[in-house]
Protein backbone atom coordinates (compact mmCIF):
# COMPACT_ATOMS: atom_id res chain seq x y z
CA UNK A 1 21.00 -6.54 -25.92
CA UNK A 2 21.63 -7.47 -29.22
CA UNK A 3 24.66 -7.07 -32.01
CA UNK A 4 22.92 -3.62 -33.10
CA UNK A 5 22.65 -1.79 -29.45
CA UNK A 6 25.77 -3.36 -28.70
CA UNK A 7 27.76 -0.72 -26.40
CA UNK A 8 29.67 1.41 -28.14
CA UNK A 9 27.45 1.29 -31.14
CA UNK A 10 24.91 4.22 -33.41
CA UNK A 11 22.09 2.43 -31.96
CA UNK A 12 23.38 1.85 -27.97
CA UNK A 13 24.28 5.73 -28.12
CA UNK A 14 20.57 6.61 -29.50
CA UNK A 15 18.98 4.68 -26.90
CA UNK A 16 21.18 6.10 -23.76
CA UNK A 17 20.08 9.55 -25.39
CA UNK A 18 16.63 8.54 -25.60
CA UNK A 19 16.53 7.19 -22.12
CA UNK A 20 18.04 11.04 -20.94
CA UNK A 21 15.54 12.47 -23.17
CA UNK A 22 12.61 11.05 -21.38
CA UNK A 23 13.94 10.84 -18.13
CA UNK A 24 14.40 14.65 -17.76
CA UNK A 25 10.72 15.36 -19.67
CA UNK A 26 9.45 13.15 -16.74
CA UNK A 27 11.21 14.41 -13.93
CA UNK A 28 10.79 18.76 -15.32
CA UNK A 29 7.63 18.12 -17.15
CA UNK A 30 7.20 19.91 -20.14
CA UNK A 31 9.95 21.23 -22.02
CA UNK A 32 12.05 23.21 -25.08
CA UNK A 33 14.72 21.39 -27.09
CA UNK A 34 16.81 23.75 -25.72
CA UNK A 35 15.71 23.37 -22.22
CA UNK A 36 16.41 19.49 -23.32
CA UNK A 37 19.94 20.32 -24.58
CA UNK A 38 21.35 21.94 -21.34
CA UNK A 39 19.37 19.28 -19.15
CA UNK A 40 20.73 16.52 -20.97
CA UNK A 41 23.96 18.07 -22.26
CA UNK A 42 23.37 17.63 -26.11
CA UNK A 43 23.55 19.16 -29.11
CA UNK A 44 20.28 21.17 -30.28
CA UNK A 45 20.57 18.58 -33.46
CA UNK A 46 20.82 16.15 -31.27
CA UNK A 47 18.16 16.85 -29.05
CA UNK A 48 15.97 16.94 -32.63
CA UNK A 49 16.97 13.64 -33.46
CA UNK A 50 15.80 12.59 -29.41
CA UNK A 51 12.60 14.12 -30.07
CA UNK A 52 12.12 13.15 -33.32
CA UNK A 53 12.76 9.10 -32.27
CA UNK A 54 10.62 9.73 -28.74
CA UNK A 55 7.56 11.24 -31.07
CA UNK A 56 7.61 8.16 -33.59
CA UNK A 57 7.74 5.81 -30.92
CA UNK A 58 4.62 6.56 -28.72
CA UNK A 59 6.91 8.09 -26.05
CA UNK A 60 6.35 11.97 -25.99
CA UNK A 61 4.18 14.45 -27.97
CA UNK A 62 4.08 18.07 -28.73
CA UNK A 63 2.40 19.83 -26.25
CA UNK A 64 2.07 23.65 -27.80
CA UNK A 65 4.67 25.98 -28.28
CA UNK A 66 6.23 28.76 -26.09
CA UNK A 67 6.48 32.28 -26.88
CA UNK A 68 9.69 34.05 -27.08
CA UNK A 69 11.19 37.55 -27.17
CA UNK A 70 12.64 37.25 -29.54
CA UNK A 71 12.48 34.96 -32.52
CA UNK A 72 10.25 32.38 -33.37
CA UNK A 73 8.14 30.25 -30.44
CA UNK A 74 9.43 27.05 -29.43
CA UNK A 75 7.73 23.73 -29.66
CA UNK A 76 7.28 22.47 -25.99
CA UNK A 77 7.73 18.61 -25.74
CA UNK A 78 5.86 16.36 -22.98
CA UNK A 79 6.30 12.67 -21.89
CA UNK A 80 3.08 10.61 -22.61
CA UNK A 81 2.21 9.50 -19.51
CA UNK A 82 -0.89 7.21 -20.25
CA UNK A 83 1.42 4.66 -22.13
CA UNK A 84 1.88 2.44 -19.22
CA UNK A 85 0.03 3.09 -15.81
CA UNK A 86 0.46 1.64 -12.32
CA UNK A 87 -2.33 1.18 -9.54
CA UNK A 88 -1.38 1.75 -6.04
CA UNK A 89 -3.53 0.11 -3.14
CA UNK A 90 -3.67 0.19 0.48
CA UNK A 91 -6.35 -1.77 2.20
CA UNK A 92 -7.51 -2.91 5.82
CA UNK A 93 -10.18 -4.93 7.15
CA UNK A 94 -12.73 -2.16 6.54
CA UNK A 95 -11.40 -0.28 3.44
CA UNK A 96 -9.78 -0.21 0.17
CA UNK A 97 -8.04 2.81 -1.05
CA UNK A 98 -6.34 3.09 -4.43
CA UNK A 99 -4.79 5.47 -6.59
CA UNK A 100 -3.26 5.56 -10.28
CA UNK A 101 0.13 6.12 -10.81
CA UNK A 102 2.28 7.23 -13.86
CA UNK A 103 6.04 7.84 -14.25
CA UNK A 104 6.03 11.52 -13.64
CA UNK A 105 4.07 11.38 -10.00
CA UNK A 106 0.83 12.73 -10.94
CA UNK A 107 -1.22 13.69 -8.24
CA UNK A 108 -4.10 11.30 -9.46
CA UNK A 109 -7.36 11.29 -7.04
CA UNK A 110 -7.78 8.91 -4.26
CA UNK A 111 -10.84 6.09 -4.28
CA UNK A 112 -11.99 4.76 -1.26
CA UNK A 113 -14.48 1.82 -1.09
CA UNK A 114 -15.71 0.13 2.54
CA UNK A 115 -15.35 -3.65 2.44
CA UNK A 116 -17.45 -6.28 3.49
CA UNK A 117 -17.48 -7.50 7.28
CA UNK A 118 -18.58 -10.65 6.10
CA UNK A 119 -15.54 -12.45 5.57
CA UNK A 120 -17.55 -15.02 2.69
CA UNK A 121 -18.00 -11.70 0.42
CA UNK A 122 -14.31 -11.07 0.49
CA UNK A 123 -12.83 -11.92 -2.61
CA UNK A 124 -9.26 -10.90 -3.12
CA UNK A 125 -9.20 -10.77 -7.36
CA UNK A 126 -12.31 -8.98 -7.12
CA UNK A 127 -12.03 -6.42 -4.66
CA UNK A 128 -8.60 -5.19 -6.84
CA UNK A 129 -9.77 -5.61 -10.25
CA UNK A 130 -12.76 -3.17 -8.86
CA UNK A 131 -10.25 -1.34 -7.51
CA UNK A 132 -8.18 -0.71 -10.34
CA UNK A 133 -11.29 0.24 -12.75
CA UNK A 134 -12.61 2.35 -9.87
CA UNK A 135 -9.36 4.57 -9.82
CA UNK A 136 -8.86 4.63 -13.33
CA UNK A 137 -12.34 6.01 -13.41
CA UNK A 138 -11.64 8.92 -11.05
CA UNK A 139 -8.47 9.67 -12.68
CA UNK A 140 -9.88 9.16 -15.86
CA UNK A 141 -7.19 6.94 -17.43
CA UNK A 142 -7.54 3.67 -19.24
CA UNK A 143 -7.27 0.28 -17.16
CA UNK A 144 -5.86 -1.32 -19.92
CA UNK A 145 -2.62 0.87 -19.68
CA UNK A 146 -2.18 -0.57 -16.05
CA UNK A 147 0.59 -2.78 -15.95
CA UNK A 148 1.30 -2.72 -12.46
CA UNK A 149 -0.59 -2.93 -9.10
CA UNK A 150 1.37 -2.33 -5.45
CA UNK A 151 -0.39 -3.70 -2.57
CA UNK A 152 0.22 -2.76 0.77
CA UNK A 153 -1.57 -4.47 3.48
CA UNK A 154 -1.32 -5.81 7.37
CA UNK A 155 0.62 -8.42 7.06
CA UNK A 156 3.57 -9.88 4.82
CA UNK A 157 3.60 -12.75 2.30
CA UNK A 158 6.89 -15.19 2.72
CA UNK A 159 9.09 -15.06 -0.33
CA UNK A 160 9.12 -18.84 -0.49
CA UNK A 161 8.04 -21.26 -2.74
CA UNK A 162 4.60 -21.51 -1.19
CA UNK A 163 4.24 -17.73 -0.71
CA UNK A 164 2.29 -17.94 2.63
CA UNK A 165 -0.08 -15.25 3.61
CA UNK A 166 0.62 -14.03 7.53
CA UNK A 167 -2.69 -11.42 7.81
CA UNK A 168 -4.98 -11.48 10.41
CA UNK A 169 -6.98 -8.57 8.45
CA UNK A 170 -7.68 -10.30 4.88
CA UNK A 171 -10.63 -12.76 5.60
CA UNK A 172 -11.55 -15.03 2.06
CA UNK A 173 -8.09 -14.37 0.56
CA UNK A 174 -5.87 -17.24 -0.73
CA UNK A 175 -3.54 -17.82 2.17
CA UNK A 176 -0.92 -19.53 -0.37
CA UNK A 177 0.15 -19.04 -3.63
CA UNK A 178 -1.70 -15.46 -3.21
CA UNK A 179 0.80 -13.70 -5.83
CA UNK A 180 0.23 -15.74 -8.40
CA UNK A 181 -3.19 -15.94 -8.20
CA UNK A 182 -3.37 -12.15 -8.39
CA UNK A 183 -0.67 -12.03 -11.12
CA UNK A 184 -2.47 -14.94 -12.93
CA UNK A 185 -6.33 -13.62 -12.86
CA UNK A 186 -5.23 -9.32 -13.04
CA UNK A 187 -3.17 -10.03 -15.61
CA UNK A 188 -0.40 -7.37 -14.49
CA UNK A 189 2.68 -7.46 -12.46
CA UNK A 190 1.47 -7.62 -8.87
CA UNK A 191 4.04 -6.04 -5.80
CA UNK A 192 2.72 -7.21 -2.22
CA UNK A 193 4.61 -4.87 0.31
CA UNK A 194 3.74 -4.88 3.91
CA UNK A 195 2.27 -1.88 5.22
CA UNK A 196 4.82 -0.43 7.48
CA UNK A 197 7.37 -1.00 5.23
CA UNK A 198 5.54 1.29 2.80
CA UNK A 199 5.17 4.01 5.18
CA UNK A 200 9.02 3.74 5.29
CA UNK A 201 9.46 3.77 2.11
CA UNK A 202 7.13 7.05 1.94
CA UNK A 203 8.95 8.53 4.79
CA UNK A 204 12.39 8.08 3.00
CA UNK A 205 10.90 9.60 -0.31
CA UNK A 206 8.73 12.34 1.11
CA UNK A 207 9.82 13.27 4.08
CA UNK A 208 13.22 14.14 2.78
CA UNK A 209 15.30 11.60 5.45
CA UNK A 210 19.39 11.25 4.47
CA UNK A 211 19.98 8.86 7.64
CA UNK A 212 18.88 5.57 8.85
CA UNK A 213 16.18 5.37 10.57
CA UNK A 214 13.27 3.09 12.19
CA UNK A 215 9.83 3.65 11.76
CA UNK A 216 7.21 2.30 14.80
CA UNK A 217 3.51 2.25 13.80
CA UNK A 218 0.92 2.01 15.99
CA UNK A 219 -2.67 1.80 15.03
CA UNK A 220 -4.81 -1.39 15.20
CA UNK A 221 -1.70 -3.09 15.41
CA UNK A 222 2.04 -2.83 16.17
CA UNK A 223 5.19 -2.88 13.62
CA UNK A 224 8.19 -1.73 12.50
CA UNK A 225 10.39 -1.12 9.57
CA UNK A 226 14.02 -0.04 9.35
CA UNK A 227 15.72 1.62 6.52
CA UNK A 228 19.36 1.58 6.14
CA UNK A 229 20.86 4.25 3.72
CA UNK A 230 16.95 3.37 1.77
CA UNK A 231 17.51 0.01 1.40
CA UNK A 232 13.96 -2.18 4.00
CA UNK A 233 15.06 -4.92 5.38
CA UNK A 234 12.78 -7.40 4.98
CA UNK A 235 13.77 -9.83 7.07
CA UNK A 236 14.52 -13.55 5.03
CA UNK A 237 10.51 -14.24 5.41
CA UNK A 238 9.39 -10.81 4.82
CA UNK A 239 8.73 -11.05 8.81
CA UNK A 240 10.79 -8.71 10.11
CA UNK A 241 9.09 -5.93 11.71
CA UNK A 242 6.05 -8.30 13.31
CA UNK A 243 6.93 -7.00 17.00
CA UNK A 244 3.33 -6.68 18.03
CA UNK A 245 3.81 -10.33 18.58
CA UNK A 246 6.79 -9.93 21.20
CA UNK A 247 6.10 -10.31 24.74
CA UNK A 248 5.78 -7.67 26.51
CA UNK A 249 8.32 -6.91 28.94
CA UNK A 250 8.10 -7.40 32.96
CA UNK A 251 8.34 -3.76 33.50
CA UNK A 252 5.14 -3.31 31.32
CA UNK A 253 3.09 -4.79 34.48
CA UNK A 254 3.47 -1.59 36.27
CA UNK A 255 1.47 -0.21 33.14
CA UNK A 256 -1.09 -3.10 32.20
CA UNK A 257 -0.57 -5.94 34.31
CA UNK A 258 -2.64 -7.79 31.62
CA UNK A 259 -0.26 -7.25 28.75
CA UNK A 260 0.92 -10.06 27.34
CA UNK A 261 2.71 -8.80 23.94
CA UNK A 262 3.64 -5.77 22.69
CA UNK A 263 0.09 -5.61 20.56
CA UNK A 264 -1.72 -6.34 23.94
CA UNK A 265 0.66 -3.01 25.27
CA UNK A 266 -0.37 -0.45 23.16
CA UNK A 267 -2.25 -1.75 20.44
CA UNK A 268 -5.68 -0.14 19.43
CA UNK A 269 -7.61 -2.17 21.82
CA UNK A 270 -5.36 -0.95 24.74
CA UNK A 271 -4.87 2.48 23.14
CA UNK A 272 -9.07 3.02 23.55
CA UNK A 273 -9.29 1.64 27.22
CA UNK A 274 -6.54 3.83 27.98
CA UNK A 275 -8.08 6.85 26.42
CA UNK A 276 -11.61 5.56 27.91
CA UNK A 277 -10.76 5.63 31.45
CA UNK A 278 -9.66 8.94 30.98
CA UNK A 279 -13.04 9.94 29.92
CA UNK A 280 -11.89 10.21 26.25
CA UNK A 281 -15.62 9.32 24.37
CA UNK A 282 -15.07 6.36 21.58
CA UNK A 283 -14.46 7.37 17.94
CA UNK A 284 -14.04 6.41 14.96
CA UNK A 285 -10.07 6.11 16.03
CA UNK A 286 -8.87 5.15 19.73
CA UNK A 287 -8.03 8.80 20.15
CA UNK A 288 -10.64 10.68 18.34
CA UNK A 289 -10.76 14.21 20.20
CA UNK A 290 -7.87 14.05 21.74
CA UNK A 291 -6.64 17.66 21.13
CA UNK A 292 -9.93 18.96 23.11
CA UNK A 293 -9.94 17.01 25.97
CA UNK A 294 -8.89 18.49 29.10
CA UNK A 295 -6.91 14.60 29.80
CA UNK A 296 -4.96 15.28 26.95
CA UNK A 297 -1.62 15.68 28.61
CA UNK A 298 -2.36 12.74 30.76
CA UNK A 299 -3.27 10.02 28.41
CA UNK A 300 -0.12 11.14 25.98
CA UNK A 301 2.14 10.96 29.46
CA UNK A 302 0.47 7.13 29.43
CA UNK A 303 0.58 6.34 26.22
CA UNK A 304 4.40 7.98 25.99
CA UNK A 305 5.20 5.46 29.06
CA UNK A 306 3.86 2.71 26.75
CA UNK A 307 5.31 3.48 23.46
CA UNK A 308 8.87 3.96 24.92
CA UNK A 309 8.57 -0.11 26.10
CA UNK A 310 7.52 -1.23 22.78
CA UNK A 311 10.63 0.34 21.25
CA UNK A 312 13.30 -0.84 22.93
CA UNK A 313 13.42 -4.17 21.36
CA UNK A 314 13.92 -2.55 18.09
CA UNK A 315 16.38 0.23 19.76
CA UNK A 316 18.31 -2.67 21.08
CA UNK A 317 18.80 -4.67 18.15
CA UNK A 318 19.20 -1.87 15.59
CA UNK A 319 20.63 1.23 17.52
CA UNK A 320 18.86 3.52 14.66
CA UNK A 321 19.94 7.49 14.87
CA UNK A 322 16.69 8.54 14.26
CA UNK A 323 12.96 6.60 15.38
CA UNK A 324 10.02 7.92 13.79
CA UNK A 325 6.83 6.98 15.54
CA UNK A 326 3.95 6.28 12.38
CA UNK A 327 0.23 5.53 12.84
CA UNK A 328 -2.98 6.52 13.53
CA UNK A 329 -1.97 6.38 17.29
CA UNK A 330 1.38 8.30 16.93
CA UNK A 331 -0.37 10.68 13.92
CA UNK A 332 -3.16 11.95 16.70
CA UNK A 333 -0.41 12.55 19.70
CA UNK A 334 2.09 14.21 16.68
CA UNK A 335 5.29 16.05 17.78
CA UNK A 336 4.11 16.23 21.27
CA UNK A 337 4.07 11.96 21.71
CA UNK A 338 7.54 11.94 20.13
CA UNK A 339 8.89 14.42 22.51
CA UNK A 340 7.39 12.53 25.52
CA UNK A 341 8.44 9.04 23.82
CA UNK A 342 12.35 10.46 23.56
CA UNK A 343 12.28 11.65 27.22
CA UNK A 344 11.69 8.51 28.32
CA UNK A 345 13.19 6.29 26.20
CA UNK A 346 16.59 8.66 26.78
CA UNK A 347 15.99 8.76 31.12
CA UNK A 348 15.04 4.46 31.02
CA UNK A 349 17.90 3.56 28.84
CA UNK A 350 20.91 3.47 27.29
CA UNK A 351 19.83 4.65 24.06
CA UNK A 352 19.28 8.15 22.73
CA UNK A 353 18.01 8.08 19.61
CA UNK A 354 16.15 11.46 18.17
CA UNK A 355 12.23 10.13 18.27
CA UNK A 356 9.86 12.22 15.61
CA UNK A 357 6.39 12.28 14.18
CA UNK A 358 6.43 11.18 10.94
CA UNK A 359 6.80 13.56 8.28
CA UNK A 360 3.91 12.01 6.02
CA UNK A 361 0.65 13.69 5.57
CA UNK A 362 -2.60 11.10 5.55
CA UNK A 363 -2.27 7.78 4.12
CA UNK A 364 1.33 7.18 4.12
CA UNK A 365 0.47 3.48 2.90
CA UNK A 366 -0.61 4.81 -0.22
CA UNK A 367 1.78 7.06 -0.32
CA UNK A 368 4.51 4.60 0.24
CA UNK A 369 2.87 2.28 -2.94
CA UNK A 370 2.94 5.02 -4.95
CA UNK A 371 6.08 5.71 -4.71
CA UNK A 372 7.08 2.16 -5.01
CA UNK A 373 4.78 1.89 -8.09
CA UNK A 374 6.08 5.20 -9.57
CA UNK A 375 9.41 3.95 -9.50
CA UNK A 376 8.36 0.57 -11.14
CA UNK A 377 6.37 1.99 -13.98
CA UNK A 378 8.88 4.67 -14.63
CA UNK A 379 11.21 1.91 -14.98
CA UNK A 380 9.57 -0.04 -17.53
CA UNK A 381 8.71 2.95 -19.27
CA UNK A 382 12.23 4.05 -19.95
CA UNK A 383 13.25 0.02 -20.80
CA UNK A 384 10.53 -0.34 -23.10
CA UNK A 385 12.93 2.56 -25.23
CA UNK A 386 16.10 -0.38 -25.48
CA UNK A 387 13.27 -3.04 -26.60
CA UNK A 388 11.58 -0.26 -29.38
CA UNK A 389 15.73 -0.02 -29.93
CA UNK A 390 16.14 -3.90 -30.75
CA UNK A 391 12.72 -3.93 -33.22
């Protein structure tokens, strides 16, 4: 900060205003100067001189006016929120899907786009500069106003100085060095999350959680995230979660003698036998149909048996309050898995944690990197106002 936003200063005070100004324009959406003045607790002159600095510097614009009673109408003020955009993707081995994001959480349309099997006709800059021009197309916003891409995907990229990618679902991408190559050939800020963090991350946000909690995901593979008072932990690698790769343990023979890990327990592969010998036809998820089959109960009293083993590694080393099972697997046996899972996780051991289905609708990825990317582009947004300050 320089000598003329010093603290204390004309010019420090205009820019904390500022920042309140647009913070509460993106957070209400549209509003009065007086609406402004109790929201932000100014003067009505005050909230002119806001406006009038937030108007000449790109920031808001005046969106109409409001009728009144009585007296004149009232200019109605709005953030701008194509100054600086965000991109949030999710991906697998089969699909991309991607979203824009702004500041204010706009409920932008989803693209989805299948990827190539062949793992020579992957190509990681590619596939997200297409994706980023594909969702700024169906949200019809310009790409050049994206300054930020999160990236959620199977797998985790070390922090280190090599920045190793661990992904056994990204075929053709750079296996080191892969942030900077995105970063370097996007030309944005690039965030790599793993993909069960994000639907953590989502869960804290959306699904309105206060305590602690661990999140188990099954789908094609197995992992976890905890969240401490919404802080991830990440592990020092960016490993921590990777428990599909435990073994599994002894008691698990009784279940699948030929369980290895805790991926080989109740992974996808092992989720569709188990839903196959029940008679449970193959879809386009292991348990596809599930709700109409007459083995319903039984395969969830199976697949309860098995998801109550895979958690106890993470019940014993983090004692969470709460354990919300995440997924494709946990989304299609929903509140009736988690009752099953906390029956028997509460009558086979010591723990007694409350087990739910998680509170997040489809693609809590996404929705997890776009609330991550929110949060980063709202960010900038409101620091670019200190920097227009400094000019």
């Amino acid at each position: 900060m320089t000598d003329a936003t010093a603290k204390g200063t004309p010019a420090w005070l205009g820019a904390v205003n500022d920042r309140a100004g647009l913070s509460v324009l993106l957070e209400h959406g549209p509003l009065t100067r007086q609406r402004i003045c109790e929201l932000v607790g100014v003067s009505k002159p005050t909230a002119s001189l806001i406006m009038q600095r937030l108007i000449t510097g790109g920031f808001i614009e005046e969106r109409g006016r409001l009728a009144r009673s009585a007296g004149p109408s009232a200019v109605v003020y709005a953030a701008r929120l194509d100054r600086r955009l965000g991109v949030a993707v999710d991906l697998d081995a089969a699909e991309l899907r991607a979203r824009v994001v702004d500041a204010a959480g706009t409920d932008h349309p989803v693209v989805r786009r299948a990827l190539p099997a062949d793992p020579g006709a992957r190509d990681a800059v590619a596939e997200l500069r297409d994706a980023i021009d594909e969702a700024c197309a169906a949200a019809g916003a310009d790409a050049a106003s994206v300054r930020t891409v999160c990236l959620g995907i199977p797998g985790y990229v070390d922090p280190g100085r090599d920045g190793e990618l661990f992904s056994e679902t990204l075929p053709g991408w750079p296996t080191r060095g892969l942030h900077g190559v995105l970063e370097d050939a996007l030309g944005r800020d690039v965030l790599i999350e793993n993909d069960v963090d994000l639907a953590a991350l989502a869960e804290r946000a959306l699904g309105e959680r206060e305590d602690a909690f661990a999140l188990l995901w099954f789908g094609n593979g197995v992992g976890a995230a905890f969240d401490a008072a919404g802080e991830l932990h990440r592990g020092s690698f960016g490993g921590a979660g990777e428990i599909g790769f435990l073994p599994a343990p002894a008691t698990a023979a009784a279940i699948d003698p030929g369980a290895g890990t805790l991926q080989d327990l109740v992974g996808a592969r092992a989720v569709a036998t188990l839903a196959s010998r029940h008679g449970l036809a193959p879809g386009t998820e292991p348990l596809a149909g599930l709700d109409d089959s007459p083995a319903r109960d039984a395969i969830l009293a199976e697949l309860a048996d098995r998801v109550a083993l895979a958690a106890l590694p993470v019940l014993a080393v983090l004692d969470p309050a709460a354990l919300v099972l995440a997924g494709p697997t946990a989304a299609a046996g929903g509140d009736a898995l988690a009752a099953a899972v906390q029956e028997r996780v509460r009558a086979t051991s010591r723990w007694y944690p409350e087990v739910t289905a998680s509170a997040v609708g489809d693609a809590p990825v996404l929705a997890g990197a776009s609330v991550l990317a929110q949060r980063r582009v709202r960010r900038a947004l409101l620091d670019e106002i200190a920097a227009v300050g400094d000019d």
